[in-house]
C-alpha atoms as a PDB file:
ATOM      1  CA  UNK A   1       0.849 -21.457 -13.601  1.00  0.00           C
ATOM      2  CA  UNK A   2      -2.881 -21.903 -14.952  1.00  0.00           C
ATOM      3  CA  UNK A   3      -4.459 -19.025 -16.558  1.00  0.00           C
ATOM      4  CA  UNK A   4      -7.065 -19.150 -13.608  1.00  0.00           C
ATOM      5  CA  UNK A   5      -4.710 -18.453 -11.555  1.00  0.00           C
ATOM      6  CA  UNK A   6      -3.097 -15.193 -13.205  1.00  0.00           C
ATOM      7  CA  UNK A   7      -4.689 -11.693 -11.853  1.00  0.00           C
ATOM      8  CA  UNK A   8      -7.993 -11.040 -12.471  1.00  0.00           C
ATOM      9  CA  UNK A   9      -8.517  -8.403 -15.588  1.00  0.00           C
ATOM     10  CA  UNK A  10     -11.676  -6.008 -14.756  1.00  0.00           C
ATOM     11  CA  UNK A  11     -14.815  -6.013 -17.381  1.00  0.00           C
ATOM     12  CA  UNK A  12     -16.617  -3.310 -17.499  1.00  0.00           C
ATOM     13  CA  UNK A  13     -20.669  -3.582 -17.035  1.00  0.00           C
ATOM     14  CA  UNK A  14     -23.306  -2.012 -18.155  1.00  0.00           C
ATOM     15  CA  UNK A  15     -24.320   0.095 -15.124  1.00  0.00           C
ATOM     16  CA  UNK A  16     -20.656   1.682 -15.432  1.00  0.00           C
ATOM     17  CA  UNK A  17     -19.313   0.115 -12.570  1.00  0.00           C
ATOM     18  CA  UNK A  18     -16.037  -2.430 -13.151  1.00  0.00           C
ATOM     19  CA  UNK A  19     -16.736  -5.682 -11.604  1.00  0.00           C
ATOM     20  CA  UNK A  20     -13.544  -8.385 -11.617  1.00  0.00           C
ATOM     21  CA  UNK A  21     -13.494 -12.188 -12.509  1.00  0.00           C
ATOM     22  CA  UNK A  22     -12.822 -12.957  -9.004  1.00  0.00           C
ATOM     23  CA  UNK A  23     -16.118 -11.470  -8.497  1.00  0.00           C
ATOM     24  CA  UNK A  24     -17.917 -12.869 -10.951  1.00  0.00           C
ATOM     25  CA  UNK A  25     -16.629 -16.668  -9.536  1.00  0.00           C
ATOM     26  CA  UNK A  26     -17.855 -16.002  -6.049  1.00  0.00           C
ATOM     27  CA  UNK A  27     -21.347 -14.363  -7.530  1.00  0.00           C
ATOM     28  CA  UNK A  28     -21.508 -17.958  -9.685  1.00  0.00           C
ATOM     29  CA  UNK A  29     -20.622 -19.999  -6.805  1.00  0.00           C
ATOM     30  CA  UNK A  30     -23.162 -18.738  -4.529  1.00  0.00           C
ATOM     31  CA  UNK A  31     -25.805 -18.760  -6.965  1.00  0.00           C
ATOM     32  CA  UNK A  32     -24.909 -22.606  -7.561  1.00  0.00           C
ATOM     33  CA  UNK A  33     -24.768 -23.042  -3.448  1.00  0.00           C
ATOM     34  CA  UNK A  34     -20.861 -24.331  -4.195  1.00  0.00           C
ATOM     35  CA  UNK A  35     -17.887 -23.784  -1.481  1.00  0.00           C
ATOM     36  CA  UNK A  36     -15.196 -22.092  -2.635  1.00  0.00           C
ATOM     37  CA  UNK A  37     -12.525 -22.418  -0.252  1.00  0.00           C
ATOM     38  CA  UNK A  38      -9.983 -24.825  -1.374  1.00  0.00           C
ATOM     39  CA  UNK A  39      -6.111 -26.166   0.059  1.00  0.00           C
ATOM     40  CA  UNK A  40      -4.308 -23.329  -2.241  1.00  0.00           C
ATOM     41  CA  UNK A  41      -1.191 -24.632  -0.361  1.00  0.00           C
ATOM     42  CA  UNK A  42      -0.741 -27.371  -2.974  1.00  0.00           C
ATOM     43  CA  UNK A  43      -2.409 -25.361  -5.717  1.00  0.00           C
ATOM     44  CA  UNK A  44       1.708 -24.686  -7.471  1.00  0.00           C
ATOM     45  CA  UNK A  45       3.387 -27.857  -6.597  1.00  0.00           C
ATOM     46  CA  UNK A  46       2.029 -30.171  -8.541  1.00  0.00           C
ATOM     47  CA  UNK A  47       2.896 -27.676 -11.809  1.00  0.00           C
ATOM     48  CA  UNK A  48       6.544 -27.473 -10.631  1.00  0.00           C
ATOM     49  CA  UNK A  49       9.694 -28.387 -12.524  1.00  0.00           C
ATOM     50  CA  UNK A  50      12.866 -30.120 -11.511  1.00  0.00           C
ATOM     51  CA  UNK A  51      14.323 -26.458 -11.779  1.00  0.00           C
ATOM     52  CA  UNK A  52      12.409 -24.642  -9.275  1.00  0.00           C
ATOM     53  CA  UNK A  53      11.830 -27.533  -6.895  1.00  0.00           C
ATOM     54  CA  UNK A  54      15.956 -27.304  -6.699  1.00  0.00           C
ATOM     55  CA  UNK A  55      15.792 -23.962  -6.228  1.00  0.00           C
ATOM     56  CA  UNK A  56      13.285 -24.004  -3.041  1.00  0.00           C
ATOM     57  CA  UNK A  57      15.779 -27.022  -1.657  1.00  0.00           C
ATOM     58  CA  UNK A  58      18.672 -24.961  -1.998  1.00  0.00           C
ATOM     59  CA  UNK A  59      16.762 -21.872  -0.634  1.00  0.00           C
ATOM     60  CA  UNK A  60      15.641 -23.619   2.449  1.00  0.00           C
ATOM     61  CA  UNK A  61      18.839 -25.096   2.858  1.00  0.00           C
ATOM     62  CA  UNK A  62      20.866 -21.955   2.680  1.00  0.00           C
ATOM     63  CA  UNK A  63      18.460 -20.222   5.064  1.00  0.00           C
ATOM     64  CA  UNK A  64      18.428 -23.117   7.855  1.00  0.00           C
ATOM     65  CA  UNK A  65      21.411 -23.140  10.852  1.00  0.00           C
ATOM     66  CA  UNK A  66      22.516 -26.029   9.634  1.00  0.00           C
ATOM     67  CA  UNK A  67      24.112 -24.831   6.502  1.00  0.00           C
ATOM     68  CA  UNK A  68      25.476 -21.849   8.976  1.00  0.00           C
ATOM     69  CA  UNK A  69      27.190 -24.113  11.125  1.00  0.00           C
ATOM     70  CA  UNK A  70      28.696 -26.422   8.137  1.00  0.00           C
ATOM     71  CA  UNK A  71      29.535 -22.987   6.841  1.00  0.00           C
ATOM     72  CA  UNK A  72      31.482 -21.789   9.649  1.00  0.00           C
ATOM     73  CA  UNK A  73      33.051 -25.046  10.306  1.00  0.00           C
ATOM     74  CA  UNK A  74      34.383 -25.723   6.727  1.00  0.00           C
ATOM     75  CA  UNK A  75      35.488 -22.329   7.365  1.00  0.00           C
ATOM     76  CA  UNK A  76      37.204 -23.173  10.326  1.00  0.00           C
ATOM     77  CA  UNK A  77      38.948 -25.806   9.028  1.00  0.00           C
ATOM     78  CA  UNK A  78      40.194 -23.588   5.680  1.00  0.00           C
ATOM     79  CA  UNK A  79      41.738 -21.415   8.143  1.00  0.00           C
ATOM     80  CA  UNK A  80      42.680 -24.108  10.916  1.00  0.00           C
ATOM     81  CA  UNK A  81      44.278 -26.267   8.454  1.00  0.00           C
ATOM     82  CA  UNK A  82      46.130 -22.842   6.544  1.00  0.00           C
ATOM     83  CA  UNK A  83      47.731 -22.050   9.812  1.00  0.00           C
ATOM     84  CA  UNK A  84      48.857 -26.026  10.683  1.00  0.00           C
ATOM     85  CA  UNK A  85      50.686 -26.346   7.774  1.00  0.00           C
ATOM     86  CA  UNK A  86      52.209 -23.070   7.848  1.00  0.00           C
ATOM     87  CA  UNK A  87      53.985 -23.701  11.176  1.00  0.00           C
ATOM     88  CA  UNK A  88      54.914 -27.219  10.569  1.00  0.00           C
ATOM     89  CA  UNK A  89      55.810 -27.381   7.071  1.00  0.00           C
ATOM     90  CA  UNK A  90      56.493 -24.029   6.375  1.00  0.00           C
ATOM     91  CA  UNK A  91      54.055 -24.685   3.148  1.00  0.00           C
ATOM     92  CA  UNK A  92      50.452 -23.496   2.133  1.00  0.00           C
ATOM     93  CA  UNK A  93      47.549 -24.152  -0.290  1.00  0.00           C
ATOM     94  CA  UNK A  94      46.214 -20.652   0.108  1.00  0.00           C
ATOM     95  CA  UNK A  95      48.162 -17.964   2.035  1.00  0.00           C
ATOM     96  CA  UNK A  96      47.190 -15.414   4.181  1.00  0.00           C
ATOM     97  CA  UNK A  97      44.880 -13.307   2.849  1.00  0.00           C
ATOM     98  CA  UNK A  98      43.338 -16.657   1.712  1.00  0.00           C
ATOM     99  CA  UNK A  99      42.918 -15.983  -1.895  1.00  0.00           C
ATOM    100  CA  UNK A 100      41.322 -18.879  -2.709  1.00  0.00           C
ATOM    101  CA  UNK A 101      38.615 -19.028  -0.124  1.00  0.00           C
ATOM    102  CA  UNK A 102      37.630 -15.365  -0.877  1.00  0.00           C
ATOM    103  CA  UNK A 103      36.798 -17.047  -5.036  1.00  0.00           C
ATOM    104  CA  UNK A 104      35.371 -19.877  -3.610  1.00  0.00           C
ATOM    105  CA  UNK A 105      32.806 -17.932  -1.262  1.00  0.00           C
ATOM    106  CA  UNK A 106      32.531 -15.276  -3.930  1.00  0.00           C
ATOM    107  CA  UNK A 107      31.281 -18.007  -6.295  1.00  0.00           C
ATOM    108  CA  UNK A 108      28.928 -19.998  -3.794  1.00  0.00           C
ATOM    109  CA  UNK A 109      27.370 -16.230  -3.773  1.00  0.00           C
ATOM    110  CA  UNK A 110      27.412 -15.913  -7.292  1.00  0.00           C
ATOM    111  CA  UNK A 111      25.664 -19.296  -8.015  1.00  0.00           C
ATOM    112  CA  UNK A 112      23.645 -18.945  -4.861  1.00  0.00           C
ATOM    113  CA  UNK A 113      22.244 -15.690  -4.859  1.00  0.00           C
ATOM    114  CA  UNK A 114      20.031 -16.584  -8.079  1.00  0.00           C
ATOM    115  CA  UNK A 115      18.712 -19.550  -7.175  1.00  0.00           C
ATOM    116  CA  UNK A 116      17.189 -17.817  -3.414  1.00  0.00           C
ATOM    117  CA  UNK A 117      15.738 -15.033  -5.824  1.00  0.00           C
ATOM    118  CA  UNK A 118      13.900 -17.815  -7.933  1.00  0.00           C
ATOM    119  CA  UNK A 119      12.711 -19.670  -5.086  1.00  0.00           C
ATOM    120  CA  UNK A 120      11.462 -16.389  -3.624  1.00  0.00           C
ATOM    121  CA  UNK A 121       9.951 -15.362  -6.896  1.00  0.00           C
ATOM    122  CA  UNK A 122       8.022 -18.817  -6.743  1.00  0.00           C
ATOM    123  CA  UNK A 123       6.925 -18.086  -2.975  1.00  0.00           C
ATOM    124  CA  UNK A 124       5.699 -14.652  -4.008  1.00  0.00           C
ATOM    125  CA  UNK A 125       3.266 -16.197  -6.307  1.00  0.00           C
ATOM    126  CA  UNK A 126       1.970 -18.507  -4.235  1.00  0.00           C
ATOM    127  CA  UNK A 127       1.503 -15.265  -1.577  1.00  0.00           C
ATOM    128  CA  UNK A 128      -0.396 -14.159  -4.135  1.00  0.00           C
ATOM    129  CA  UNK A 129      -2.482 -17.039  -5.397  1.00  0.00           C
ATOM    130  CA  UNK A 130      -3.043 -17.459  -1.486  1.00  0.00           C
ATOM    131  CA  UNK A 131      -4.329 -13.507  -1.069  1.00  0.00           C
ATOM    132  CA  UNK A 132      -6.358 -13.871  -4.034  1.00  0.00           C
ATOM    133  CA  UNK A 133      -8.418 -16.858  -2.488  1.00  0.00           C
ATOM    134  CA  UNK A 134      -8.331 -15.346   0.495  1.00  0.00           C
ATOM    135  CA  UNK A 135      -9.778 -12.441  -1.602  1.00  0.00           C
ATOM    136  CA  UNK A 136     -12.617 -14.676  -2.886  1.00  0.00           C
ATOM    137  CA  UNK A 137     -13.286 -16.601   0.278  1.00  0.00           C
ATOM    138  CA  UNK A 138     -13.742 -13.185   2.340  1.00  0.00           C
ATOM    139  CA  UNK A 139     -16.145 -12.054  -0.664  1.00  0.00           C
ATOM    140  CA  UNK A 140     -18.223 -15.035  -0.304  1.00  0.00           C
ATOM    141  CA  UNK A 141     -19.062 -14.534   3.110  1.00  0.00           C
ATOM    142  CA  UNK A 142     -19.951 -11.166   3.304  1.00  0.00           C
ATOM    143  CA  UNK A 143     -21.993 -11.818   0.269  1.00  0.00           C
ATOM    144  CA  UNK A 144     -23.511 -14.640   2.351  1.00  0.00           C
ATOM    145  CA  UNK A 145     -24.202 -12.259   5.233  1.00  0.00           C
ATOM    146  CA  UNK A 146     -25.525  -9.756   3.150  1.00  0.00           C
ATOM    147  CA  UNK A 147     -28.095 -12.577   1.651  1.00  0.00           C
ATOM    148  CA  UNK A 148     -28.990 -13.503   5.513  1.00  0.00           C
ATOM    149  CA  UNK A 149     -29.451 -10.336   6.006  1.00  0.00           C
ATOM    150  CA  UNK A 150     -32.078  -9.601   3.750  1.00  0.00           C
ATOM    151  CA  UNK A 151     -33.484 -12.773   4.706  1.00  0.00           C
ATOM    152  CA  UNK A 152     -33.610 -11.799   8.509  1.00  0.00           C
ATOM    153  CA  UNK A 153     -35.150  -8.530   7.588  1.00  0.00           C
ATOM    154  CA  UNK A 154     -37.839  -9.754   5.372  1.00  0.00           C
ATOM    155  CA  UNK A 155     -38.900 -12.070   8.001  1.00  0.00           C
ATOM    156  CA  UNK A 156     -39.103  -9.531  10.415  1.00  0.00           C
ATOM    157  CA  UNK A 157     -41.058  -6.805   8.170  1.00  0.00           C
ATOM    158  CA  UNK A 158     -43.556 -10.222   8.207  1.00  0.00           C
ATOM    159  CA  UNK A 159     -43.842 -10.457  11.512  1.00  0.00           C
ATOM    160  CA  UNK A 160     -44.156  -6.938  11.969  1.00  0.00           C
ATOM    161  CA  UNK A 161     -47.592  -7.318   9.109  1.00  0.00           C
ATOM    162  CA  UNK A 162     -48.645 -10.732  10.836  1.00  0.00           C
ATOM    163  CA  UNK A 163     -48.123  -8.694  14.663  1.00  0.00           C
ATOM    164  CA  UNK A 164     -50.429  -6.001  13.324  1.00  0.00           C
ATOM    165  CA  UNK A 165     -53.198  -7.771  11.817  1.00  0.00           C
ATOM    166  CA  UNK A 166     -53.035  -9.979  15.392  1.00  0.00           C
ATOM    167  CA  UNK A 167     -53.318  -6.604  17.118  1.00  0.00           C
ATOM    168  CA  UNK A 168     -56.179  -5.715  14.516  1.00  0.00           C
ATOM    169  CA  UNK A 169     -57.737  -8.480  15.337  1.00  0.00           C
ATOM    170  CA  UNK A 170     -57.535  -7.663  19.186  1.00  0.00           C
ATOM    171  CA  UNK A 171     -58.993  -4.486  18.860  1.00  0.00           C
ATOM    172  CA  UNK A 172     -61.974  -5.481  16.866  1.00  0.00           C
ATOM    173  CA  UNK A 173     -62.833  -8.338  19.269  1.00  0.00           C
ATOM    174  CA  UNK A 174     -61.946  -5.517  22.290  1.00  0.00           C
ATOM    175  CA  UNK A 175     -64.286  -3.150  20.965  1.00  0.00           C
ATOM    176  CA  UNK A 176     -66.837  -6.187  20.446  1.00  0.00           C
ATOM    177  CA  UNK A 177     -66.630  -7.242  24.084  1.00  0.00           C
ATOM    178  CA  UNK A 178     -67.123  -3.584  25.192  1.00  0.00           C
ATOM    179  CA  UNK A 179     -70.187  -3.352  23.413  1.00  0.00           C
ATOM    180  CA  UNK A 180     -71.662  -6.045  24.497  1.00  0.00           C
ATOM    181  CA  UNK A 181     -70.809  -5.334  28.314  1.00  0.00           C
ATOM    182  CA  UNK A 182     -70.810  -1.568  29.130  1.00  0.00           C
ATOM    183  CA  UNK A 183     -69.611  -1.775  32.281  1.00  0.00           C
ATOM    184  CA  UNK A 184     -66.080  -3.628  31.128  1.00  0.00           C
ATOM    185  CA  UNK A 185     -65.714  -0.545  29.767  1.00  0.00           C
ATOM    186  CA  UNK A 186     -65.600   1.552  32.554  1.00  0.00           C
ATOM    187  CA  UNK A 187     -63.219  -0.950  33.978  1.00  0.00           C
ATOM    188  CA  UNK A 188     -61.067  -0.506  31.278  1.00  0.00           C
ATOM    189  CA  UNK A 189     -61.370   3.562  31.856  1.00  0.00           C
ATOM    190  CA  UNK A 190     -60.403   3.617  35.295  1.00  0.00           C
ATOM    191  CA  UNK A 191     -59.386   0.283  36.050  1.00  0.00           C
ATOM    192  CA  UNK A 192     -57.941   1.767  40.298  1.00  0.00           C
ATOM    193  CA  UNK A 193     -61.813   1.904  40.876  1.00  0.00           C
ATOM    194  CA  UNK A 194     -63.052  -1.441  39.337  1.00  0.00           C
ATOM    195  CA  UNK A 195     -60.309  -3.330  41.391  1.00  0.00           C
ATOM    196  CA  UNK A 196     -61.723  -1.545  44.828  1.00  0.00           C
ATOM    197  CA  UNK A 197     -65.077  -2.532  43.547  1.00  0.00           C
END
């Protein structure tokens, strides 16, 4: 596992306030415009030895219905094969209670048992190397709609300035027109009486 990958430690800053590596990427990445979503699906198996590759075979193997049904058939056959010879040869490899089978499936637990918790202990990191991103990715964006946002709003707090000074400038050439006409103004007073006019 790369030391990128481990949990993030928190730093403080100087305002007080704890802010976390994962953070601090995100902040860095939009400040350098960079995407930050990657494939985190490959991010562990190219680090992976022979060991723990084994382990996730025999894991998904011994979780699948095929090594169920090979299970119950060699089982099957242990007892099938018990209960043959017994009636016609009167001889057995592993008598009733089956002594044998019950070490034999005792040690396919023993040996097996480890080897599902490392494989799960290897899928647990990636569930966490994939949260973390997940983490970071999420971050990103609201960051990014918090920056479009502002944007947004400082455009419209200019339009608002540029919608006054038009309606300024309205007024002013309003008020010129009514001086120069007098009676425009009356039809702006009562404008019922200039339209029966």
């Amino acid at each position: 596992m790369k030391a990128a990958d481990s949990p993030a430690p928190r730093r403080p800053r100087q305002s007080g306030q704890a802010i976390d590596l994962h953070a601090e990427k995100v902040a860095r990445h939009i400040a350098e415009h960079k995407h930050i979503a990657r494939n985190t699906a490959n991010d562990l198996d190219e680090d992976t030895s022979l060991g723990a590759r084994a382990a996730d075979a025999v894991a998904r193997f011994g979780g699948s219905w095929t090594f169920i049904s090979l299970f119950a058939a060699v089982l099957v056959v242990w007892v099938g094969l018990n209960t043959l010879l017994l009636t016609h040869y009167n001889a057995v490899f592993d008598p009733y209670p089956f002594i044998l089978l019950n070490l034999v499936l005792s040690m396919l637990a023993a040996v097996q048992a480890p080897i599902i918790l490392m494989s799960q202990n290897r899928q647990a990191v990636k569930d966490r190397l994939h949260a973390e991103h997940d983490y970071e990715v999420n971050l990103k964006a609201e960051l990014e709609i918090m920056l479009l946002h502002e944007k947004v709003d400082l455009l419209r707090q200019g339009q608002w300035g540029e919608l006054l000074a038009i309606q300024k400038q309205q007024l002013e050439l309003l008020a010129h027109l009514i001086d120069k006409n007098p009676s425009a103004a009356a039809a702006l007073d009562h404008p019922s009486s200039a339209a029966s006019v």
